[in-house]
C-alpha atoms as a PDB file:
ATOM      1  CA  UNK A   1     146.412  95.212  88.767  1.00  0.00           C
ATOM      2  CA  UNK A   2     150.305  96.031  88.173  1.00  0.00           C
ATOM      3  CA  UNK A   3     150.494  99.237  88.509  1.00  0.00           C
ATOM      4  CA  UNK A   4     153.464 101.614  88.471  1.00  0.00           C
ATOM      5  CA  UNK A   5     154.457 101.310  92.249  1.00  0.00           C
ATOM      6  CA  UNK A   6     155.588  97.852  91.663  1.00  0.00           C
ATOM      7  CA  UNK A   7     158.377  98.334  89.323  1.00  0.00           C
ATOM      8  CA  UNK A   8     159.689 101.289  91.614  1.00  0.00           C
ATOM      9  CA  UNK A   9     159.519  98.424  94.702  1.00  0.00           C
ATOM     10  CA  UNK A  10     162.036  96.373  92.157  1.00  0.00           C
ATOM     11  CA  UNK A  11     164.651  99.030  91.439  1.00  0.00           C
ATOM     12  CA  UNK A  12     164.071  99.998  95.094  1.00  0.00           C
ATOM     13  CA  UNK A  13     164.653  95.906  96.012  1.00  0.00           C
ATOM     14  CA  UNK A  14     167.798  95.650  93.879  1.00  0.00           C
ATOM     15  CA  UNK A  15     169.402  98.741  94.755  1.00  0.00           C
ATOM     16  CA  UNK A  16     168.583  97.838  98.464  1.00  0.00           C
ATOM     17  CA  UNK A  17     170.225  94.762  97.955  1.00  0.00           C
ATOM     18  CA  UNK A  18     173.365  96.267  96.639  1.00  0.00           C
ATOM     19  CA  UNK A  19     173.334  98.754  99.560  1.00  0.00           C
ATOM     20  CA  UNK A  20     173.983  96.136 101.612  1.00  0.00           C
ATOM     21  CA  UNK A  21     176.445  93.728  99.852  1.00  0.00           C
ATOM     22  CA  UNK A  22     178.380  96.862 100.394  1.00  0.00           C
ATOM     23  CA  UNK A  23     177.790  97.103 103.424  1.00  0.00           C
ATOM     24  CA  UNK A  24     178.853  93.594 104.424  1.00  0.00           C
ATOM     25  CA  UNK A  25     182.072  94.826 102.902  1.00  0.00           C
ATOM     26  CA  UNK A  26     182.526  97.483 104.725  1.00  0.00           C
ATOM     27  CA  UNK A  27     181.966 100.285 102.233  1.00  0.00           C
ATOM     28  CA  UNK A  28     180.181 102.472 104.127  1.00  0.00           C
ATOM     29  CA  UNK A  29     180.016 105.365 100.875  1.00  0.00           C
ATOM     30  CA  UNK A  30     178.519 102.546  98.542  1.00  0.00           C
ATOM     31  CA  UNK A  31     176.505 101.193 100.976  1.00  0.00           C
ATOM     32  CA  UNK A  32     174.865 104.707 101.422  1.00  0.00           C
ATOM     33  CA  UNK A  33     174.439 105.859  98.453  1.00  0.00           C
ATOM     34  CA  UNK A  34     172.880 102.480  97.179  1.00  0.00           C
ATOM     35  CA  UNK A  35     170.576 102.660 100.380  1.00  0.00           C
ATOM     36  CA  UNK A  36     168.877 106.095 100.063  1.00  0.00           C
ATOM     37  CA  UNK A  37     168.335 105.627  96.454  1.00  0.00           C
ATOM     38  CA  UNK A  38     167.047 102.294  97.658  1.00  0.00           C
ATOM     39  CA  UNK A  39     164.829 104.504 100.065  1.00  0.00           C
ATOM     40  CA  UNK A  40     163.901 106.821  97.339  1.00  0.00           C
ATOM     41  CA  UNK A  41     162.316 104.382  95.244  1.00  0.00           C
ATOM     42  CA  UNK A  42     160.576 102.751  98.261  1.00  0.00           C
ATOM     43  CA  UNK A  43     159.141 105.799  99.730  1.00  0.00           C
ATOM     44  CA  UNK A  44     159.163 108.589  96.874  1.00  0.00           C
ATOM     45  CA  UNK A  45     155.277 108.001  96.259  1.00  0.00           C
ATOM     46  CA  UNK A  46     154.211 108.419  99.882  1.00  0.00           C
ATOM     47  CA  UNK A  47     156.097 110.963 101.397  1.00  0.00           C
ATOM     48  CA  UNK A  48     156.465 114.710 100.719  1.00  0.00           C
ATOM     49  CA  UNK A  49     158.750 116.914  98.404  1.00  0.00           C
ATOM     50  CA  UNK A  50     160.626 118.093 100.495  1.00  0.00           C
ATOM     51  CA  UNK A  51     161.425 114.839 102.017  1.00  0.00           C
ATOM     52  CA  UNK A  52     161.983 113.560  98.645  1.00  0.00           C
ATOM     53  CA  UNK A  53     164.655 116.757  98.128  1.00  0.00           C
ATOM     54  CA  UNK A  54     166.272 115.443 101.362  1.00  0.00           C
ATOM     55  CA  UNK A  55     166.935 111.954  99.961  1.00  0.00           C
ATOM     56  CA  UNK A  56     168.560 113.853  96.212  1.00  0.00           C
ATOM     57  CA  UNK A  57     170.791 116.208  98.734  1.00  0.00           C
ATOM     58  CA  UNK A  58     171.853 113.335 100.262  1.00  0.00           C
ATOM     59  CA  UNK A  59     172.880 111.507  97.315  1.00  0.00           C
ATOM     60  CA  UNK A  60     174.623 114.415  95.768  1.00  0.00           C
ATOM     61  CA  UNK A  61     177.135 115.260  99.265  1.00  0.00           C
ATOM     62  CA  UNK A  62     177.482 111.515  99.206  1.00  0.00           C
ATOM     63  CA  UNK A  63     178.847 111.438  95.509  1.00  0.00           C
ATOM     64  CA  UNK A  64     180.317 114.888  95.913  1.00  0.00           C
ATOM     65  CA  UNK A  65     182.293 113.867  98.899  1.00  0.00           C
ATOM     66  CA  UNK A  66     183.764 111.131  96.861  1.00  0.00           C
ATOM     67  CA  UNK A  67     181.821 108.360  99.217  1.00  0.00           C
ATOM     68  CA  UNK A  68     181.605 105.862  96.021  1.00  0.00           C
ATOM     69  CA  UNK A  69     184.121 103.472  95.328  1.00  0.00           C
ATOM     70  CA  UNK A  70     185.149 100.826  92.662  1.00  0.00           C
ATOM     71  CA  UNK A  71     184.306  97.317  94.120  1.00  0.00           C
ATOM     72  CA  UNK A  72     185.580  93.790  92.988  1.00  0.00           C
ATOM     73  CA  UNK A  73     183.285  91.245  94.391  1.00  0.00           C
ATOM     74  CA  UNK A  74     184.091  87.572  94.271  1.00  0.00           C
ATOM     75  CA  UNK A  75     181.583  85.665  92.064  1.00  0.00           C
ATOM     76  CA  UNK A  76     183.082  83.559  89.180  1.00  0.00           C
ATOM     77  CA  UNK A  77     186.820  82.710  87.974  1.00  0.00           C
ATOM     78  CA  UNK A  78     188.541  83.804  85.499  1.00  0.00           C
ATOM     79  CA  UNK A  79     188.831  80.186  84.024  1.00  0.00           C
ATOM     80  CA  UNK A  80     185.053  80.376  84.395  1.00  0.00           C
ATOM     81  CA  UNK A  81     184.500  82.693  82.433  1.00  0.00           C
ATOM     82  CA  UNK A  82     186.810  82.163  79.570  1.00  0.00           C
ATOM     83  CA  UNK A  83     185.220  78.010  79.762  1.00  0.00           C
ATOM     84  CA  UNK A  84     181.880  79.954  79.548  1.00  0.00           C
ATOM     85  CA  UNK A  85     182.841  82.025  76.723  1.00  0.00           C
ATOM     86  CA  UNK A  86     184.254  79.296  74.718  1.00  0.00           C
ATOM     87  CA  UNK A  87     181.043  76.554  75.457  1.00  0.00           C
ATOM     88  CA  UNK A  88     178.784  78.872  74.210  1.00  0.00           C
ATOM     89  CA  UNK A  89     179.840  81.553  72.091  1.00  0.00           C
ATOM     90  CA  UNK A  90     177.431  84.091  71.573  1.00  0.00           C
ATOM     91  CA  UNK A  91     174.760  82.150  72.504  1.00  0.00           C
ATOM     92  CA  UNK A  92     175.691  83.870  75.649  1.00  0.00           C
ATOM     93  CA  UNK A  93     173.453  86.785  74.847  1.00  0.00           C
ATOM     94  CA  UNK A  94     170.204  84.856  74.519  1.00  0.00           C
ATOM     95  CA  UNK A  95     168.921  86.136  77.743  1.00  0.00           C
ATOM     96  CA  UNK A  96     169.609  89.450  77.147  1.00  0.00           C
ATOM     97  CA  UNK A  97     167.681  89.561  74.329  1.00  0.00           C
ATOM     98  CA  UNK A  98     164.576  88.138  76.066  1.00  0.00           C
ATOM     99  CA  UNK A  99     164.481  91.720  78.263  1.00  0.00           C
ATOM    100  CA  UNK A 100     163.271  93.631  74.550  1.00  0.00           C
ATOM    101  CA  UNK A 101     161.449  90.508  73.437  1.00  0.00           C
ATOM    102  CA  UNK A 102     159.423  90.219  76.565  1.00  0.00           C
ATOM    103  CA  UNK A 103     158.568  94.193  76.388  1.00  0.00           C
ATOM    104  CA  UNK A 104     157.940  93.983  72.896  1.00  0.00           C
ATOM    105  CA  UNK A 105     155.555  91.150  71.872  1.00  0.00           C
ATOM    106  CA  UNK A 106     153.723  91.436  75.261  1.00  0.00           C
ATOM    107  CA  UNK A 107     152.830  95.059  74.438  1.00  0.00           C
ATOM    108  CA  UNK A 108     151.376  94.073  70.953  1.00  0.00           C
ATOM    109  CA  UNK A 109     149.474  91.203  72.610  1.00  0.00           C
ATOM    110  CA  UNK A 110     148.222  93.203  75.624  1.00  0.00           C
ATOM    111  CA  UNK A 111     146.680  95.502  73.242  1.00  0.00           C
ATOM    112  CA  UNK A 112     145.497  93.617  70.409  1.00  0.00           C
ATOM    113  CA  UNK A 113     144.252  90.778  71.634  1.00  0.00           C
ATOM    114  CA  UNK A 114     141.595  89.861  74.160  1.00  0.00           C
ATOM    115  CA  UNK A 115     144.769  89.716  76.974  1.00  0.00           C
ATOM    116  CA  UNK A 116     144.482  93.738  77.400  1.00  0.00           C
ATOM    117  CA  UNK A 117     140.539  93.205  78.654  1.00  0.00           C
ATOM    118  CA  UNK A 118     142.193  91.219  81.738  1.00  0.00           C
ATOM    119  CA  UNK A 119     143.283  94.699  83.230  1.00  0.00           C
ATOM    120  CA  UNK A 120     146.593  93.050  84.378  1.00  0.00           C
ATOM    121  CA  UNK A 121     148.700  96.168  83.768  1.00  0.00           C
ATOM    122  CA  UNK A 122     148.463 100.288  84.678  1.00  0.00           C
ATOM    123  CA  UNK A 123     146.890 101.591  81.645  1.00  0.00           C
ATOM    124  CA  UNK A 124     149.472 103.261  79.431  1.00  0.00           C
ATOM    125  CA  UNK A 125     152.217 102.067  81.750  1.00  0.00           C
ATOM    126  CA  UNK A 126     152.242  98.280  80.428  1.00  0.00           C
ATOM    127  CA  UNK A 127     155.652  98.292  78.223  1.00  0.00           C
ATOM    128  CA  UNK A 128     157.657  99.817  81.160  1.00  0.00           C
ATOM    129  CA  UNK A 129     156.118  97.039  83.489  1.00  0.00           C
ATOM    130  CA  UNK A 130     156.778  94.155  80.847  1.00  0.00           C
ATOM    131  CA  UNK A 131     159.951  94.948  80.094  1.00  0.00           C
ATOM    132  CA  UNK A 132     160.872  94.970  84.311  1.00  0.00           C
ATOM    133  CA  UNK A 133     159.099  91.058  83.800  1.00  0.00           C
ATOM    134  CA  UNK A 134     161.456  91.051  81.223  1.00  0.00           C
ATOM    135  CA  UNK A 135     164.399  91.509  83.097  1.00  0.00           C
ATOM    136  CA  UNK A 136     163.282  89.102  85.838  1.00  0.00           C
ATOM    137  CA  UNK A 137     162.524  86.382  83.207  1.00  0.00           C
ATOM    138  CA  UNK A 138     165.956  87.006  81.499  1.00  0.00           C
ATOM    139  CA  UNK A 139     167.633  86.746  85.011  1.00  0.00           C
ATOM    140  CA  UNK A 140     165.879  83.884  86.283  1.00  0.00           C
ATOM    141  CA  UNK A 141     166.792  82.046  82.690  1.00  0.00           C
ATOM    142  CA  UNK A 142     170.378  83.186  83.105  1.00  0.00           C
ATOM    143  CA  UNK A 143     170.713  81.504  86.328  1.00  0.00           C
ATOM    144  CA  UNK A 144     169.095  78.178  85.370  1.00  0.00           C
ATOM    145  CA  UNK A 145     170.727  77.853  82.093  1.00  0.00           C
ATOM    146  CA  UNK A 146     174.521  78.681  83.495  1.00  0.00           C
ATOM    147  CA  UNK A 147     174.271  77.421  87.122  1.00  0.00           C
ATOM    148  CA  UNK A 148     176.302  80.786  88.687  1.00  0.00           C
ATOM    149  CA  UNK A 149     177.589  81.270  92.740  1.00  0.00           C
ATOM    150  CA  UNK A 150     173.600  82.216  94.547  1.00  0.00           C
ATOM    151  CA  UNK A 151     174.874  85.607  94.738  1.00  0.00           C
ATOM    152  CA  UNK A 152     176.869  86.505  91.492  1.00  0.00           C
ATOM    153  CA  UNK A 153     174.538  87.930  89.423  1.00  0.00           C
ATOM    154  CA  UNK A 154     174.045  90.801  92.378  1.00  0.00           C
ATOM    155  CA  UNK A 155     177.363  90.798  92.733  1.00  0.00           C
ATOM    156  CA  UNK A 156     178.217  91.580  89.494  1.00  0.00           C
ATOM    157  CA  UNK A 157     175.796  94.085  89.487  1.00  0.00           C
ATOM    158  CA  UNK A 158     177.381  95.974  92.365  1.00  0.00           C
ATOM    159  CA  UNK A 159     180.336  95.662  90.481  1.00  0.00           C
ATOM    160  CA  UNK A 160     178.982  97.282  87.357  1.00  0.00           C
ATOM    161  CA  UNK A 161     177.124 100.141  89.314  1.00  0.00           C
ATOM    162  CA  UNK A 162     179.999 101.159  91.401  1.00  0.00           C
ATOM    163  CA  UNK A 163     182.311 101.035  88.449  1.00  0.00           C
ATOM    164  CA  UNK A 164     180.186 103.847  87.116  1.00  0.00           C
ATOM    165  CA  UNK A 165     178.815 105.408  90.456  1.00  0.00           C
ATOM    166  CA  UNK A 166     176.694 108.530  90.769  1.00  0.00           C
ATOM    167  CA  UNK A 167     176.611 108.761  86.970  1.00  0.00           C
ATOM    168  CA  UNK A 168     174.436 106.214  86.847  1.00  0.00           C
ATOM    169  CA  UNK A 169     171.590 108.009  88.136  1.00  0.00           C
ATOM    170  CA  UNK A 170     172.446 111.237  85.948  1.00  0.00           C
ATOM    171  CA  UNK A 171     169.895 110.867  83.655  1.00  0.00           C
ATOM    172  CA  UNK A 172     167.091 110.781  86.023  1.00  0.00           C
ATOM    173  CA  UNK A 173     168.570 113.972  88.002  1.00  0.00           C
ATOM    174  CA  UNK A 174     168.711 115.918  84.579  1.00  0.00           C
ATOM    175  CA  UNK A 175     165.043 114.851  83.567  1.00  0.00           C
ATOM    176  CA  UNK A 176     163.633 115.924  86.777  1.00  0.00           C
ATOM    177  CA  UNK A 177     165.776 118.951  85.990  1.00  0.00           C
ATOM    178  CA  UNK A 178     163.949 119.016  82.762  1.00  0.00           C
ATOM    179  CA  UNK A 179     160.536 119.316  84.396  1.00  0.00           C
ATOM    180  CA  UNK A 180     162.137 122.201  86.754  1.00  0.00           C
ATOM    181  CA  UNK A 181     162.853 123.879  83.811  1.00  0.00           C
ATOM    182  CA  UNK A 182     159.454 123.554  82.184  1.00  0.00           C
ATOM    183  CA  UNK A 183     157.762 124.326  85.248  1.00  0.00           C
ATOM    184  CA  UNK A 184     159.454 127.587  85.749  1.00  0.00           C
ATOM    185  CA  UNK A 185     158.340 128.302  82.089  1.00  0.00           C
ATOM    186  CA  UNK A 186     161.341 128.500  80.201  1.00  0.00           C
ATOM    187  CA  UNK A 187     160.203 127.058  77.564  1.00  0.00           C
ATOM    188  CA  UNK A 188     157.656 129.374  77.190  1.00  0.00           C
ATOM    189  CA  UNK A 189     160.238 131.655  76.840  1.00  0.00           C
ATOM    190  CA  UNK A 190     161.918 130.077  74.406  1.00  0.00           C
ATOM    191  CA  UNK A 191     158.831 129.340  72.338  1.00  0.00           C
ATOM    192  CA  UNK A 192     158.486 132.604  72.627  1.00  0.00           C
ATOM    193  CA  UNK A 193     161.631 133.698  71.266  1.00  0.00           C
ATOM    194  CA  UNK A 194     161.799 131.570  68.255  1.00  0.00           C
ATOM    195  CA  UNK A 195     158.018 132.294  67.457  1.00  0.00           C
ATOM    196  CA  UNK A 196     159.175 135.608  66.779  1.00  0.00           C
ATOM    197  CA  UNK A 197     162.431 134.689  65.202  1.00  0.00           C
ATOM    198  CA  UNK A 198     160.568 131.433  62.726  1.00  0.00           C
ATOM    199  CA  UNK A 199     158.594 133.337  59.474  1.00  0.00           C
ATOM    200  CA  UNK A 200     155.053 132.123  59.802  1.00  0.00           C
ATOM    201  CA  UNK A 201     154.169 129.362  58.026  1.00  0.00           C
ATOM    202  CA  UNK A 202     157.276 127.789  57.674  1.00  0.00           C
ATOM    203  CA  UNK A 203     156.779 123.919  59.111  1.00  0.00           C
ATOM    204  CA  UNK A 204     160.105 123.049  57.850  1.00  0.00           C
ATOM    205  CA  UNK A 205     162.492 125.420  59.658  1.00  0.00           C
ATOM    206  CA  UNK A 206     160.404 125.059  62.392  1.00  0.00           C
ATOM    207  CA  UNK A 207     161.120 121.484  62.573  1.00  0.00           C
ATOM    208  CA  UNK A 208     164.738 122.375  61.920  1.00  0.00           C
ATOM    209  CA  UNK A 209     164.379 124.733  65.312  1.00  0.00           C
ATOM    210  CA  UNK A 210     163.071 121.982  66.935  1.00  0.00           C
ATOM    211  CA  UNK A 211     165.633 118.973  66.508  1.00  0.00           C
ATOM    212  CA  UNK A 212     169.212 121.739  66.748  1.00  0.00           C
ATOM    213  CA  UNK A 213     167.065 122.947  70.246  1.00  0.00           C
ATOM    214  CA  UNK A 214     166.589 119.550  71.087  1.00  0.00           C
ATOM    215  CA  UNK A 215     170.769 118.597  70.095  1.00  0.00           C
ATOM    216  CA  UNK A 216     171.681 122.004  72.174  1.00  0.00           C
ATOM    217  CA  UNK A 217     170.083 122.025  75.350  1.00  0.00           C
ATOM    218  CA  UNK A 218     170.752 117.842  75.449  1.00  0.00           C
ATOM    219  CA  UNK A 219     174.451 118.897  75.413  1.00  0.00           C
ATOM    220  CA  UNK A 220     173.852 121.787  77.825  1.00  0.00           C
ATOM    221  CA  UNK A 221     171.765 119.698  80.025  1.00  0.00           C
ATOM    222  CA  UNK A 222     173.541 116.228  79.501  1.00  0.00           C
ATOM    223  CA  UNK A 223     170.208 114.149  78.743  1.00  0.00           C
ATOM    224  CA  UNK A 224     167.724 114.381  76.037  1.00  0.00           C
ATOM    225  CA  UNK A 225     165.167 113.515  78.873  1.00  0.00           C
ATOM    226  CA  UNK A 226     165.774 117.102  80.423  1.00  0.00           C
ATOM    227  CA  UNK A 227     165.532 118.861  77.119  1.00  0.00           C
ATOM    228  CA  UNK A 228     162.633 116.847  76.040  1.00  0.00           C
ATOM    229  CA  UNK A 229     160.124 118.909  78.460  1.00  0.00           C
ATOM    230  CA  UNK A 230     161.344 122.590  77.644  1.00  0.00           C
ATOM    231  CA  UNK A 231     161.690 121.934  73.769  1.00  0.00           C
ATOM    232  CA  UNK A 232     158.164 120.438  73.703  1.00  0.00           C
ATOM    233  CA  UNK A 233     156.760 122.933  75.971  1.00  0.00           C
ATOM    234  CA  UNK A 234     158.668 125.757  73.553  1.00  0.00           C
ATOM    235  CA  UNK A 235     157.887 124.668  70.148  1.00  0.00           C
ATOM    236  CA  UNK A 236     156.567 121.320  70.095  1.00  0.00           C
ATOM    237  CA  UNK A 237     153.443 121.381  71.053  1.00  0.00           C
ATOM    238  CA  UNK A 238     152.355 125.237  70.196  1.00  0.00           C
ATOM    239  CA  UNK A 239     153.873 125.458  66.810  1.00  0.00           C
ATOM    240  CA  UNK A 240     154.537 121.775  65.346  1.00  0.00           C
ATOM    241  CA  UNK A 241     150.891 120.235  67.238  1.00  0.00           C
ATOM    242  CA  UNK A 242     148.663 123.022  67.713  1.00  0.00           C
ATOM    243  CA  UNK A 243     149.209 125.296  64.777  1.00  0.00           C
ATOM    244  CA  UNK A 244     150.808 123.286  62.136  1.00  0.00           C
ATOM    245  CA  UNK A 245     148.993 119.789  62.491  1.00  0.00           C
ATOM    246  CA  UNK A 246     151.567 117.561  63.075  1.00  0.00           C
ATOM    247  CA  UNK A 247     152.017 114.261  63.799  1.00  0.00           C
ATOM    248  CA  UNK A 248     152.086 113.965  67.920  1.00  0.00           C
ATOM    249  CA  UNK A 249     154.024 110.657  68.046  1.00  0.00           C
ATOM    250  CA  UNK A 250     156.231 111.011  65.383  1.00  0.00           C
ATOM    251  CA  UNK A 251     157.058 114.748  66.917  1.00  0.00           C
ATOM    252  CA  UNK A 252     157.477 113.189  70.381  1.00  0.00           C
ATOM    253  CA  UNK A 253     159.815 110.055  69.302  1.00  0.00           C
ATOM    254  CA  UNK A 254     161.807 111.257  66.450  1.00  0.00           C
ATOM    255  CA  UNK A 255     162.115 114.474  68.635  1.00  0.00           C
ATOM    256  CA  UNK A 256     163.688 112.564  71.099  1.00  0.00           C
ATOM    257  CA  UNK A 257     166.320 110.791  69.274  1.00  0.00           C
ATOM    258  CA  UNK A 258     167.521 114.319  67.945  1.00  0.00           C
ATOM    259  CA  UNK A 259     168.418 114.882  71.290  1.00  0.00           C
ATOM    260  CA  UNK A 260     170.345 111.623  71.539  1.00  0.00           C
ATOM    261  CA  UNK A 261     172.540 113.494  68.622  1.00  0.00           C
ATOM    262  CA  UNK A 262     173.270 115.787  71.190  1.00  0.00           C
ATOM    263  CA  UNK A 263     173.845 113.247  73.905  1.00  0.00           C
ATOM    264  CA  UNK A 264     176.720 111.563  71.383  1.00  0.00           C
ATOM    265  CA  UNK A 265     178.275 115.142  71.317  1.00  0.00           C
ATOM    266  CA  UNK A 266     178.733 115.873  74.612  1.00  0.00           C
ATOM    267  CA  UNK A 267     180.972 115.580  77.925  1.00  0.00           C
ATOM    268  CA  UNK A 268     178.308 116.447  80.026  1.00  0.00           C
ATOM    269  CA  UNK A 269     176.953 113.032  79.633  1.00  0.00           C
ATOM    270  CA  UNK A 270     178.895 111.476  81.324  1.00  0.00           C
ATOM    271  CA  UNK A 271     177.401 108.287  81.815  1.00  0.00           C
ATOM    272  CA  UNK A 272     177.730 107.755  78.644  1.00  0.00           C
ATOM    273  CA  UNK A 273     180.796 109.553  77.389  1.00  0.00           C
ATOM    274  CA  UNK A 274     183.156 110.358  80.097  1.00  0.00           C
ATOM    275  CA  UNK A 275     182.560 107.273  82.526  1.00  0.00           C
ATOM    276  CA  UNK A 276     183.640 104.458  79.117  1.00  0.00           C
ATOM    277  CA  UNK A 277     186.499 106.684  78.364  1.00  0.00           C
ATOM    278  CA  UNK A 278     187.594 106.394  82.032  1.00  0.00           C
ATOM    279  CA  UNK A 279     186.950 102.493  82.298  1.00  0.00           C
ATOM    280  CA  UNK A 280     188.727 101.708  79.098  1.00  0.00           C
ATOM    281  CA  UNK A 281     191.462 103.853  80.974  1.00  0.00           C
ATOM    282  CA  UNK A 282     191.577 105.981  77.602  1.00  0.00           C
ATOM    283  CA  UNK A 283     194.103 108.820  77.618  1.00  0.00           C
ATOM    284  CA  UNK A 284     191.798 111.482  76.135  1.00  0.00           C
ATOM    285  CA  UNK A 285     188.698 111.807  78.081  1.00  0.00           C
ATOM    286  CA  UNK A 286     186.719 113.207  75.145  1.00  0.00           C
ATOM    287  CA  UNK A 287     187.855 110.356  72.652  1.00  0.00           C
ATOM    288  CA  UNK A 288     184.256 108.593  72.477  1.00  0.00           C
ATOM    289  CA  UNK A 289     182.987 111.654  71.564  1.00  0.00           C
ATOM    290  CA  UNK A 290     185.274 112.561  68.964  1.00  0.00           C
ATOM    291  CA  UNK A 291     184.366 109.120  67.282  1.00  0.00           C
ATOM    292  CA  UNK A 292     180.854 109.542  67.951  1.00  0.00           C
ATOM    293  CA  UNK A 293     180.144 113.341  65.840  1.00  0.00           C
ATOM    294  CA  UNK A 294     180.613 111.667  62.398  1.00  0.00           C
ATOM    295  CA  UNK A 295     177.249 109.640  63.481  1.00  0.00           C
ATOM    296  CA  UNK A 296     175.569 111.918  65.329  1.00  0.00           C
ATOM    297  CA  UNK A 297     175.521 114.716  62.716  1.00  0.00           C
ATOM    298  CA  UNK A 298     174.322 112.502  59.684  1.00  0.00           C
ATOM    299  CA  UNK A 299     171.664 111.109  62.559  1.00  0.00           C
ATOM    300  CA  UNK A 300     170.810 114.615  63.084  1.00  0.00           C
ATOM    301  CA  UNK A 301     169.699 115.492  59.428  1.00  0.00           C
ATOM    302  CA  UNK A 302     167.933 112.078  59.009  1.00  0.00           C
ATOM    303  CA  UNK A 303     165.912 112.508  62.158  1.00  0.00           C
ATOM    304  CA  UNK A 304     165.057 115.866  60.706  1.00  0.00           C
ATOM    305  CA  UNK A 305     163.936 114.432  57.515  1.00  0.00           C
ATOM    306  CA  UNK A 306     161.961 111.646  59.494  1.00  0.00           C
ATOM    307  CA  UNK A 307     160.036 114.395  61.722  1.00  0.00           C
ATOM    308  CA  UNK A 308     158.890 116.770  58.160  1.00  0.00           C
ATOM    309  CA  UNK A 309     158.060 113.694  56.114  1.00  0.00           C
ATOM    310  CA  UNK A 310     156.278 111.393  58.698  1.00  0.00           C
ATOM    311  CA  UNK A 311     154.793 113.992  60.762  1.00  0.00           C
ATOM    312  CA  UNK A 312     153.583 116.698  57.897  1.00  0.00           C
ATOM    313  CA  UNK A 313     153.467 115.138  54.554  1.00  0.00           C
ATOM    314  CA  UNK A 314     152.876 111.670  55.533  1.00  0.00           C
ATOM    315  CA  UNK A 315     150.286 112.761  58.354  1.00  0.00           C
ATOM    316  CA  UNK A 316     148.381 115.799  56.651  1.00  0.00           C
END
C-alpha cells in the first residue's frame, strides 16, 4: 500500500537534494535550511515533538538570521530558452497540466471503478498521493520530451525556492499554527462569542459570520489553512453542522476559499503577496494586493451565496 509516509520521503528527497546543490556551492544558509526541512520530512513521523520543535526553531534562526540567499544555477541558455519558447509555443505547458490531470481522473477511477478494491493507496489520502505521481509523471515527460542538462530541472528548482526562501514554507508554519490555536480552544471561544452575538435561528448570518471570520483571521494569520481549524471549531461545526443541518462538504470547501478572499487581501501572506511584488522588483510592496481586493470582495459574497444555497437550501 502507498500510504502517506511516502509522499513525505519525496518532498523530504527533493528538498534533500536541493540542500545539497547548495551545498556544492558553497551556500552554507541554503544548504541548511533546505537540509533540516529535508530532515523534517524524513524523520517528523518517528521522532518526538519536541524534536520535531527543534527542527522548526532551527529553520526559523536560520531564516531569521538572513542564512537564505538568491541562487543562479547554471542549467540552460538564454538562446535555449527563447529557441524553446519559439518551437513550441504554449505547448510548453502540456506537462504541467498532467500534475491536475493525473490527480484528477485517477481519483474518480480509484473510487468508481473496480481499481479502488486493489488497496493501492492510504484510504482517504489517494488524491494527495496521485497528484505527487503526478508530478513525477509530468517531470519525467518534461525531461524526455525537451532533452534538458541531467541536473536542470533541480536546478531550477533551487533557483525558484531560494528566490522565495523561508516564505515558502509559510503556509505550513501558519496551519500548524492553526491547530495550536484550536487546540488551546480558541475557537471555542469564539464560537462562543458569536453564539451569543448570532439571533437563533438565523442560518444566513451565521453563514455570513462564518466566511468574514474565515476572510479576518486568514489576514491576521496569513493562511486560510490556519484559520480553517479555529473557524470550524467556532462556528462550523456547532452551529452550521450540528444545529442547523448543513451541508459538511460544501461548509468545509466553500469555507475555505472565503479564506482565500482574505489571503488576496493581505501582506501577511507573503508568499503570495509580498515575495511577487519583491521579484517583479515592484516599487510598492502592497501593489498585488491593491489589484487583488476588487476580486476578492465580489469572491467573498459569491462564496457566501455558494455556502447558504448549496449547503441549506440545496441540501435540506
Amino acid at each position: 500500500m502507498i500510504t502517506y509516509e511516502w509522499l513525505y520521503l519525496l518532498a523530504g528527497a527533493f528538498f534533500a537534494g536541493w540542500s545539497i546543490l547548495s551545498l556544492r556551492d558553497r551556500r552554507i544558509g541554503n544548504a541548511a535550511f533546505w537540509g533540516v526541512l529535508a530532515a523534517s520530512f524524513f524523520l517528523g513521523s518517528h521522532v518526538s515533538d519536541f524534536v520535531n520543535g527543534v527542527l522548526v526553531l532551527a529553520l526559523v534562526t536560520i531564516a531569521g538570521a538572513g542564512g537564505i540567499k538568491r541562487s543562479a544555477p547554471a542549467t540552460t541558455t538564454l538562446a535555449e530558452r527563447v529557441g524553446d519558447a519559439e518551437r513550441f509555443g504554449n505547448r510548453l505547458f502540456y506537462p504541467a497540466l498532467i500534475v491536475p490531470v493525473t490527480a484528477v481522473a485517477g481519483t474518480l477511477l480509484y473510487n468508481y471503478t473496480p481499481f479502488g478494491e486493489t488497496g493501492l493507496f492510504e484510504p482517504r489520502r489517494e488524491t494527495l498521493l496521485l497528484f505527487g505521481i503526478g508530478v513525477l509523471v509530468a517531470l519525467a515527460a518534461a525531461t524526455v520530451w525537451l532533452r534538458p542538462p541531467l541536473l536542470a530541472p533541480a536546478e531550477e528548482g533551487r533557483r525558484l525556492l531560494d528566490s522565495i526562501g523561508w516564505a515558502a514554507i509559510l503556509p505550513q508554519m501558519l496551519a500548524a499554527l492553526g491547530a495550536v490555536f484550536a487546540l488551546a480552544g480558541v475557537g471555542e471561544i469564539i464560537g462562543a462569542l458569536a453564539g451569543g452575538a448570532i439571533p437563533e435561528g438565523s442560518v444566513l448570518l451565521t453563514v455570513v459570520v462564518f466566511a468574514l471570520g474565515m476572510v479576518l483571521f486568514t489576514m491576521i494569520m496569513g493562511n486560510a489553512f490556519a484559520a480553517f481549524p479555529v473557524m470550524v471549531a467556532a462556528i462550523g461545526i456547532p452551529l452550521l453542522v450540528e444545529e442547523y443541518g448543513g451541508n459538511p462538504a460544501v461548509i468545509g470547501a466553500v469555507g475555505m476559499l472565503a479564506g482565500f478572499c482574505g489571503t488576496l487581501m493581505t501582506p501577511m501572506a507573503a508568499n503570495f503577496n509580498i515575495v511577487p511584488a519583491a521579484l517583479l522588483e515592484l516599487n510598492d510592496q502592497n501593489a498585488v494586493i491593491r489589484q487583488q481586493i476588487g476580486t476578492a470582495l465580489p469572491l467573498l459574497a459569491c462564496n457566501i451565496v455558494i455556502i447558504y444555497v448549496g449547503a441549506f437550501l440545496l441540501w435540506n
